[in-house]
Protein backbone atom coordinates (compact mmCIF):
# COMPACT_ATOMS: atom_id res chain seq x y z
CA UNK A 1 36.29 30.11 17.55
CA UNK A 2 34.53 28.58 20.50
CA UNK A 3 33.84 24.67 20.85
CA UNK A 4 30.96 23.84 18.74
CA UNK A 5 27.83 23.61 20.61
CA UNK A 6 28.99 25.32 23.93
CA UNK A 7 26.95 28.21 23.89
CA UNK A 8 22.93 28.93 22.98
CA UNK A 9 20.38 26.04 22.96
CA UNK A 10 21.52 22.56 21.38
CA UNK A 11 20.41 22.80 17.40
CA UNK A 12 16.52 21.23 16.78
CA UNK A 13 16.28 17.53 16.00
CA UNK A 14 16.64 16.60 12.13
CA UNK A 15 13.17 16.78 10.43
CA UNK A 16 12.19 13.27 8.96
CA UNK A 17 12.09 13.01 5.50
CA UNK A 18 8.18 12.59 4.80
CA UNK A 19 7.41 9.18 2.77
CA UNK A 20 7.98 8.99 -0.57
CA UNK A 21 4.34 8.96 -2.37
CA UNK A 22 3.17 5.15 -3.42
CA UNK A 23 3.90 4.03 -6.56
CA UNK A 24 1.70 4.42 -9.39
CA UNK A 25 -0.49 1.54 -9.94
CA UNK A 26 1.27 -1.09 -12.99
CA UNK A 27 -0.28 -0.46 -16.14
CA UNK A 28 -1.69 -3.21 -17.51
CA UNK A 29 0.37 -4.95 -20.38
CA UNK A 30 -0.72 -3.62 -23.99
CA UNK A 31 -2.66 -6.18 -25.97
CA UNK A 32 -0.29 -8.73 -28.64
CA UNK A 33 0.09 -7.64 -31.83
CA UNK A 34 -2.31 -9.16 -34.58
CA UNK A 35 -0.92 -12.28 -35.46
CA UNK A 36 1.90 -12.31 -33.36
CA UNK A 37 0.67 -15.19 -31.17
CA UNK A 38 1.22 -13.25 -27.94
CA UNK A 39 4.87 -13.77 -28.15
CA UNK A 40 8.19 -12.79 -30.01
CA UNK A 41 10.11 -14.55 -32.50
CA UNK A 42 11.83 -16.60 -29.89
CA UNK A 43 8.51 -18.40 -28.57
CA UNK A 44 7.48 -18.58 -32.56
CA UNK A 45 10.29 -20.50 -33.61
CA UNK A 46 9.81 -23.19 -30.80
């Protein structure tokens, strides 16, 4: 077993990871419910 890297050419640079892809645009919140007010039971109560 000879010493690592003492023979043959030193091992390529590590590739770079390419970028992750962007993130998908937020999709937009889904209208209230009829005659919910917009809000749950906790904002109805107030």
């Amino acid at each position: 077993m000879g010493r690592a890297g003492a023979a043959g050419p030193p091992p390529p640079p590590p590739r770079r990871p390419p970028p992750p892809p962007p993130p998908p645009p937020a999709a937009p919140p889904p209208p209230p419910a009829r005659g919910c007010g917009g809000g749950g039971p906790a904002s109805r109560r107030a």
